[in-house]
Protein backbone atom coordinates (compact mmCIF):
# COMPACT_ATOMS: atom_id res chain seq x y z
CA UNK A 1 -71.76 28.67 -6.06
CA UNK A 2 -69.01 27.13 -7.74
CA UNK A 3 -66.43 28.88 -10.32
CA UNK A 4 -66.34 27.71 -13.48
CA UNK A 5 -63.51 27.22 -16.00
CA UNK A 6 -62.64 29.08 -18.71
CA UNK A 7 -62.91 25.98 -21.18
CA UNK A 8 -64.78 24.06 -23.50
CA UNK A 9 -65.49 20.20 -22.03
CA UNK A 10 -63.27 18.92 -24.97
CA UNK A 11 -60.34 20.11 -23.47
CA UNK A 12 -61.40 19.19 -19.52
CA UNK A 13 -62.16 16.16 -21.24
CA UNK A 14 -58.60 15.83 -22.67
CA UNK A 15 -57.28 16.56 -19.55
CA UNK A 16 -58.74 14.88 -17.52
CA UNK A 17 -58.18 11.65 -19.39
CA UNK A 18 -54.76 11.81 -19.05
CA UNK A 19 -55.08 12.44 -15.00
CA UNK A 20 -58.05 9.91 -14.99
CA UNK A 21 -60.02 11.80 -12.86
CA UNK A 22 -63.27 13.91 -13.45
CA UNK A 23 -62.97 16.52 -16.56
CA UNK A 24 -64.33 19.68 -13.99
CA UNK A 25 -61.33 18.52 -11.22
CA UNK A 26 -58.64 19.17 -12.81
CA UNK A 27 -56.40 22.34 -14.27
CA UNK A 28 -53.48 20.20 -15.28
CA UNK A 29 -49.79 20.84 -14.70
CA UNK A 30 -47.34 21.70 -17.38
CA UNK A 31 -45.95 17.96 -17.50
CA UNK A 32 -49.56 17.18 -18.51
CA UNK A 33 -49.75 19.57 -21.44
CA UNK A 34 -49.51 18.30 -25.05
CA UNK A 35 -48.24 21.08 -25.96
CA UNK A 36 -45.24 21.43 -24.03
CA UNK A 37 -44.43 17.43 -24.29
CA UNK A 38 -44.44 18.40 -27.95
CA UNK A 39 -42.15 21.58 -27.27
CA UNK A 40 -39.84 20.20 -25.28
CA UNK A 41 -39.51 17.23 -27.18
CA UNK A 42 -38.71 19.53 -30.37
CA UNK A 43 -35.87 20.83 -27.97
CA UNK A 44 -34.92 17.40 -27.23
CA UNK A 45 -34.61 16.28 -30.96
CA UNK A 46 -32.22 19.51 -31.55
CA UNK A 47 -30.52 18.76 -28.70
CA UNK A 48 -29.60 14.95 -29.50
CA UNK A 49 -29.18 16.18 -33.69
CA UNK A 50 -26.22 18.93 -32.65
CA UNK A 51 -23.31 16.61 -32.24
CA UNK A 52 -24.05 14.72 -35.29
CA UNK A 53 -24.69 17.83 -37.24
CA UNK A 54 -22.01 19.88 -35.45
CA UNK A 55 -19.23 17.91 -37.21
CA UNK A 56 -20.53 19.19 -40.61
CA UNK A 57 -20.85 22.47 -39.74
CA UNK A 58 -24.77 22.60 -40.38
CA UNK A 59 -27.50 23.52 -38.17
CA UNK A 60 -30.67 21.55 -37.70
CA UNK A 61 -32.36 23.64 -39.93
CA UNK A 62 -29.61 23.71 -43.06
CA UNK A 63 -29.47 20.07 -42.59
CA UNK A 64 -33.16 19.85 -43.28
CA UNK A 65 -32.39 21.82 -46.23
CA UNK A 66 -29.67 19.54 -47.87
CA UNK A 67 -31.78 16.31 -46.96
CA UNK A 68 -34.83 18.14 -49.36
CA UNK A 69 -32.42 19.46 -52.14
CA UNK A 70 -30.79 15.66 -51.61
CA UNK A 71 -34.13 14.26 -52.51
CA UNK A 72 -35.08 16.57 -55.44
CA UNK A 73 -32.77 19.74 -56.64
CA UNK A 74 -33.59 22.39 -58.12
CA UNK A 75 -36.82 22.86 -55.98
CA UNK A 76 -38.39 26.89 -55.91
CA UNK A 77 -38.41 28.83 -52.86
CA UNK A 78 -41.81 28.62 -52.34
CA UNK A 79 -41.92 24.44 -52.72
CA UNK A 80 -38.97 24.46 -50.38
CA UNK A 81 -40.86 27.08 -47.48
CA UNK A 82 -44.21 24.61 -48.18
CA UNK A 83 -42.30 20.83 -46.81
CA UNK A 84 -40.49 23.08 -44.25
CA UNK A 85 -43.24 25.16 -42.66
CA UNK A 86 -41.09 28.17 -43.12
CA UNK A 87 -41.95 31.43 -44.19
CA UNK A 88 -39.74 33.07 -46.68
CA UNK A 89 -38.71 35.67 -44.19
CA UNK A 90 -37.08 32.58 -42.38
CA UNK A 91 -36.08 30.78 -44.92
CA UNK A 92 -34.50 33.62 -47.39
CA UNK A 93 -31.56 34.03 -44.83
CA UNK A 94 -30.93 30.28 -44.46
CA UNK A 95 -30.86 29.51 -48.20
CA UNK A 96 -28.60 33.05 -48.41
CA UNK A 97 -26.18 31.67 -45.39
CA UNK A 98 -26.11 28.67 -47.09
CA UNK A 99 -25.20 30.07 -50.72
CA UNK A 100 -22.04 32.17 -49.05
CA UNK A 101 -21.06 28.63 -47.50
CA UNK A 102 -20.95 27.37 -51.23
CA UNK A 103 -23.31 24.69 -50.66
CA UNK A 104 -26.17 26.21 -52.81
CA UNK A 105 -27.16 28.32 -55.56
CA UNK A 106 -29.85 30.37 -55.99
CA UNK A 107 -31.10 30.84 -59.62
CA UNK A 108 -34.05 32.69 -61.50
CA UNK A 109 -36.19 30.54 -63.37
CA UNK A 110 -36.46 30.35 -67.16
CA UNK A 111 -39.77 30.49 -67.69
CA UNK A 112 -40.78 32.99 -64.91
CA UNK A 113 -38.46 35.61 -63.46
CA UNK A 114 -39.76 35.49 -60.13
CA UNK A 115 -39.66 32.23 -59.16
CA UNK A 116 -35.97 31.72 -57.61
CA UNK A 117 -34.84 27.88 -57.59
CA UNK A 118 -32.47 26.23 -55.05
CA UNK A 119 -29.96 23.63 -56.38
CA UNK A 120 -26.88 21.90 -54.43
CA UNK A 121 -23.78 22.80 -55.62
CA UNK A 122 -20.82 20.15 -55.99
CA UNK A 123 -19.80 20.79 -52.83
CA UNK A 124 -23.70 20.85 -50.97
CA UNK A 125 -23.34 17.30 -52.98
CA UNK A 126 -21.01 15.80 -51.35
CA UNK A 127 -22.10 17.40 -47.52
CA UNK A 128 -25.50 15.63 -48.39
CA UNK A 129 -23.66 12.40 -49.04
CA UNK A 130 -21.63 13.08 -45.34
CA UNK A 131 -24.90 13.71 -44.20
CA UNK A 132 -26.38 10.54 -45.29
CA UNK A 133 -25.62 8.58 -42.32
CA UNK A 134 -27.26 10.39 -39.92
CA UNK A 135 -30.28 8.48 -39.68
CA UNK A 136 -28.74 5.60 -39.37
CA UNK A 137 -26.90 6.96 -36.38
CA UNK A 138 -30.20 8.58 -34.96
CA UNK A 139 -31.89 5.12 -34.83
CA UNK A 140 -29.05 3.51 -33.38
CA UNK A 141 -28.86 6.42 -30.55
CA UNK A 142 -31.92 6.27 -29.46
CA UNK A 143 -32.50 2.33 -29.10
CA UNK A 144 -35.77 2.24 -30.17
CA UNK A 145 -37.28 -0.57 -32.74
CA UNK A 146 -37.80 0.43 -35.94
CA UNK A 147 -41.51 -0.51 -35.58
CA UNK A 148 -41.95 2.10 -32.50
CA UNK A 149 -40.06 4.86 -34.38
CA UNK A 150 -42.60 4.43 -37.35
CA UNK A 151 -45.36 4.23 -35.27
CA UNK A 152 -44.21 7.45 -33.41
CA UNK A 153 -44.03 9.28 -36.53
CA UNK A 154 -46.94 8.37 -37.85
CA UNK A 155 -48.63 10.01 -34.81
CA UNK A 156 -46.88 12.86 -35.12
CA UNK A 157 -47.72 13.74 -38.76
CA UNK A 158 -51.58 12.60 -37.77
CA UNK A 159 -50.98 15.63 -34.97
CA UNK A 160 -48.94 17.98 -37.01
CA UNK A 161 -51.96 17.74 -39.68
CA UNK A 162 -55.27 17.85 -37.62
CA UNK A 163 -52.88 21.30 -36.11
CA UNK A 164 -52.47 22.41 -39.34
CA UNK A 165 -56.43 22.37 -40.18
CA UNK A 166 -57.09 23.51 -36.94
CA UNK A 167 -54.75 26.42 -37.56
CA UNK A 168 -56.08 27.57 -40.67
C-alpha cells in the first residue's frame, strides 16, 4: 500500500507542473518553491537597492517611506501602515527614527486627537528629490525592457493580492 501525501491535489498539481511530471511523483525541492523564489528574490531586491540607498543614508524601508510622503504628505499613520503592509508596531519606530533624523514630523490631527499625521520636513524634501533618481538607475541596472519590468510587476501585485485574500 502506498503512502500518501500530506496535500491537497492543487498544490501536487502546482508542483508538479512546474517539474512536468505526474502531481503524486513529486515532493519538490526548495528551488521549485514559489515561495522561496519569492523570498529570496525580496532578498535580492534589498540586496541590489543598498548601494543606491546607502549613499543617502536610508534603508529600504525609510526609502519606501519618503517615496509615499513624496507622493502625498501629510498621510496618517494608519494610511501609511495600509500601502506598506506594516503594522504600527513596525512602523512607529521607523517613522520615530526617521523624525530624530529630521526628515519627518509627526503631528496630531485637528479634527481628531488620535490620528497622528506624517509630513516631510524641508529637509525629508529635498532627500526625496535625491531620491528621485533611483528608479531610473534600478531600470538601467538591471537591463531589462521596460515592457518585461511592467509585466513582472503586474504579476506580482496579481500574487501579492490573491495572498492577501487568501490570508485573510
Amino acid at each position: 500500500m502506498g503512502m500518501s501525501l500530506p496535500c491537497n491535489s492543487i498544490a501536487l498539481d502546482y508542483i508538479a507542473g512546474m517539474k512536468n511530471e505526474a502531481p503524486s511523483s513529486v515532493t519538490g525541492t526548495l528551488d521549485d518553491f514559489l515561495c522561496f523564489s519569492v523570498y529570496s528574490t525580496g532578498l535580492a531586491v534589498n540586496r541590489f537597492y543598498k548601494p543606491l540607498l546607502d549613499r543617502l543614508g536610508l534603508t529600504y524601508l525609510q526609502y519606501l517611506l519618503i517615496v509615499l510622503l513624496r507622493e502625498k504628505d501629510g498621510q496618517t499613520v494608519s494610511e501609511i501602515g495600509e500601502q506598506l503592509f506594516l503594522e504600527s508596531s513596525t512602523l512607529t519606530p521607523l517613522i520615530k527614527r526617521m523624525e530624530a533624523a529630521g526628515h519627518l514630523t509627526r503631528r496630531r490631527d485637528s479634527k481628531d486627537e488620535r490620528v497622528v499625521r506624517v509630513s516631510l520636513t524641508d529637509q525629508g524634501r529635498e532627500l526625496a528629490t535625491q531620491a528621485s533618481c533611483i528608479p531610473q538607475e534600478v531600470f538601467e541596472g538591471l537591463g531589462m525592457s521596460l515592457e518585461e519590468l511592467r509585466s513582472l510587476d503586474g504579476a506580482l501585485k496579481i500574487l501579492r493580492k490573491r495572498l492577501f485574500q487568501q490570508a485573510r
